[in-house]
C-alpha atoms as a PDB file:
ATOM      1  CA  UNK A   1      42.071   9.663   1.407  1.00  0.00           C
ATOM      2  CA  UNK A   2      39.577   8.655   3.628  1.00  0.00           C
ATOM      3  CA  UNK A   3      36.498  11.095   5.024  1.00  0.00           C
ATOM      4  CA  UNK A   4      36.420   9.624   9.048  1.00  0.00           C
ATOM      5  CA  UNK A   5      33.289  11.385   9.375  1.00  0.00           C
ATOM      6  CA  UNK A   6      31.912   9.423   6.320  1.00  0.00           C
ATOM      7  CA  UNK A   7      33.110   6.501   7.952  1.00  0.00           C
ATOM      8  CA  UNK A   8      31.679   7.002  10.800  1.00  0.00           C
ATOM      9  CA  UNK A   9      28.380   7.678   9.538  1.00  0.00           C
ATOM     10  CA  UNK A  10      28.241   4.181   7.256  1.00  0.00           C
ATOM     11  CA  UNK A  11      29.067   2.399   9.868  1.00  0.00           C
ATOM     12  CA  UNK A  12      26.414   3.578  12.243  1.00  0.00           C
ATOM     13  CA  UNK A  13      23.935   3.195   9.203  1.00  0.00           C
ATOM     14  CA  UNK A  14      24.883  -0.274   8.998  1.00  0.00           C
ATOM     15  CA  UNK A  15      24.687  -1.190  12.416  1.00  0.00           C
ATOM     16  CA  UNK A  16      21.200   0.515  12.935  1.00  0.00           C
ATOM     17  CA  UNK A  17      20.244  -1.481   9.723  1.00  0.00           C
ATOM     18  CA  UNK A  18      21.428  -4.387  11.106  1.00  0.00           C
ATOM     19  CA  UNK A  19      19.495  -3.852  14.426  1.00  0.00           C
ATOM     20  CA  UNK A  20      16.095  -3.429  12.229  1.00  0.00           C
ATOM     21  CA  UNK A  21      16.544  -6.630  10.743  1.00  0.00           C
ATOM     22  CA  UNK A  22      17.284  -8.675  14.081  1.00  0.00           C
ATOM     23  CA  UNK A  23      14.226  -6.638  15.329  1.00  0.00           C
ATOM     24  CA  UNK A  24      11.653  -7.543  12.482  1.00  0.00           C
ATOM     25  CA  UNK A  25      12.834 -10.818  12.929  1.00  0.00           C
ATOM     26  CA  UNK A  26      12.169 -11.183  16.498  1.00  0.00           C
ATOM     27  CA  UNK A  27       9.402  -8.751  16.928  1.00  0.00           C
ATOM     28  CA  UNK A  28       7.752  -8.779  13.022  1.00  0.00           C
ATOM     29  CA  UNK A  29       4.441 -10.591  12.848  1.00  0.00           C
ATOM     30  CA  UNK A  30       2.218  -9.523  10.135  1.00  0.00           C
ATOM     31  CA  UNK A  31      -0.711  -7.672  10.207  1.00  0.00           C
ATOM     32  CA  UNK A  32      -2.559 -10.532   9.184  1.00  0.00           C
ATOM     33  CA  UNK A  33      -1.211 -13.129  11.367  1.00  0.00           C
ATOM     34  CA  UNK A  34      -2.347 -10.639  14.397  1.00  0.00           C
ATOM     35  CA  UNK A  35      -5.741 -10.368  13.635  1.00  0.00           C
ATOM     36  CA  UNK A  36      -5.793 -14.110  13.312  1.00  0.00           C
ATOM     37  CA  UNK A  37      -4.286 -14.555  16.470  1.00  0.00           C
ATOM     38  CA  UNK A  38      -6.976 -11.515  17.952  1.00  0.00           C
ATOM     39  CA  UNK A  39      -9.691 -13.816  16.313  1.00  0.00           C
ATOM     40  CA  UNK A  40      -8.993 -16.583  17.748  1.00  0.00           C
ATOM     41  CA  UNK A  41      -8.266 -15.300  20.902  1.00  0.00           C
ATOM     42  CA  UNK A  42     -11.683 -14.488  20.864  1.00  0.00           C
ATOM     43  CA  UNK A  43     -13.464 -17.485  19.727  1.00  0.00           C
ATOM     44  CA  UNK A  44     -11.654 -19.423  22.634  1.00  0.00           C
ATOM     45  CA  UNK A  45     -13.115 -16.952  25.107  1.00  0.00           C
ATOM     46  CA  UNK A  46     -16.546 -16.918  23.628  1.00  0.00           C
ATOM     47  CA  UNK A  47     -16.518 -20.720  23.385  1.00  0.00           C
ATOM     48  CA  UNK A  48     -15.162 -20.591  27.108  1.00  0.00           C
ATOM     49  CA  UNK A  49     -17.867 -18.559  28.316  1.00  0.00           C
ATOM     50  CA  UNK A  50     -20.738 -20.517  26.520  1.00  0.00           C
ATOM     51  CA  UNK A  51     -19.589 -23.146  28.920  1.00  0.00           C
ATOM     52  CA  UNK A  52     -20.486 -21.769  32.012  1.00  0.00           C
ATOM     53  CA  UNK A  53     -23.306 -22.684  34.255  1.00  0.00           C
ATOM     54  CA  UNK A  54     -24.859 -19.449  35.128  1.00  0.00           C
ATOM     55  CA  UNK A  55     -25.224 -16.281  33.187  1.00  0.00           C
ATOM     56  CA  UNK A  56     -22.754 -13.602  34.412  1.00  0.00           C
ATOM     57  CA  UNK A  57     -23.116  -9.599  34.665  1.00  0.00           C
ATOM     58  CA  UNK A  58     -20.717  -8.021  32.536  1.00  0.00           C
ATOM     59  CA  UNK A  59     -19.630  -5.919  35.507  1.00  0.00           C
ATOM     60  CA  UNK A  60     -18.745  -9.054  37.495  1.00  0.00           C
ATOM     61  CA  UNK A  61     -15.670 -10.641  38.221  1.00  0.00           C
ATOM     62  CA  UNK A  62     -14.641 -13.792  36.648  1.00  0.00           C
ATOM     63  CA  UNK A  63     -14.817 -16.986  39.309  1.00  0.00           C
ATOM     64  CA  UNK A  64     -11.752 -18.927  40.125  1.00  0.00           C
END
């Protein structure tokens, strides 16, 4: 004999665990690998800005 509501219940645990595992795979990146990528990030725009002619105000708009 078979418990339906049993059933039902597995089978909702194994979709939702299925779902996680799509989702890390998709979405997952390492803590780690995003402060890498926030480093980075950051040396690019410090490097970018040590390339500009005149010194800007930090409450002034980025040109162009």
């Amino acid at each position: 004999m078979v418990n339906l509501h049993r059933e039902r219940k597995a089978r909702a645990r194994r979709a939702a665990q299925s779902r996680a595992e799509e989702n890390r795979i998709r979405f997952g990146q390492t803590k780690a690998a995003r402060e890498a990528a926030a480093r980075e990030l950051e040396r690019q725009r410090q490097r970018h800005e040590g390339h500009a002619l005149t010194e800007r105000d930090e409450h002034e708009e980025p040109r162009g």
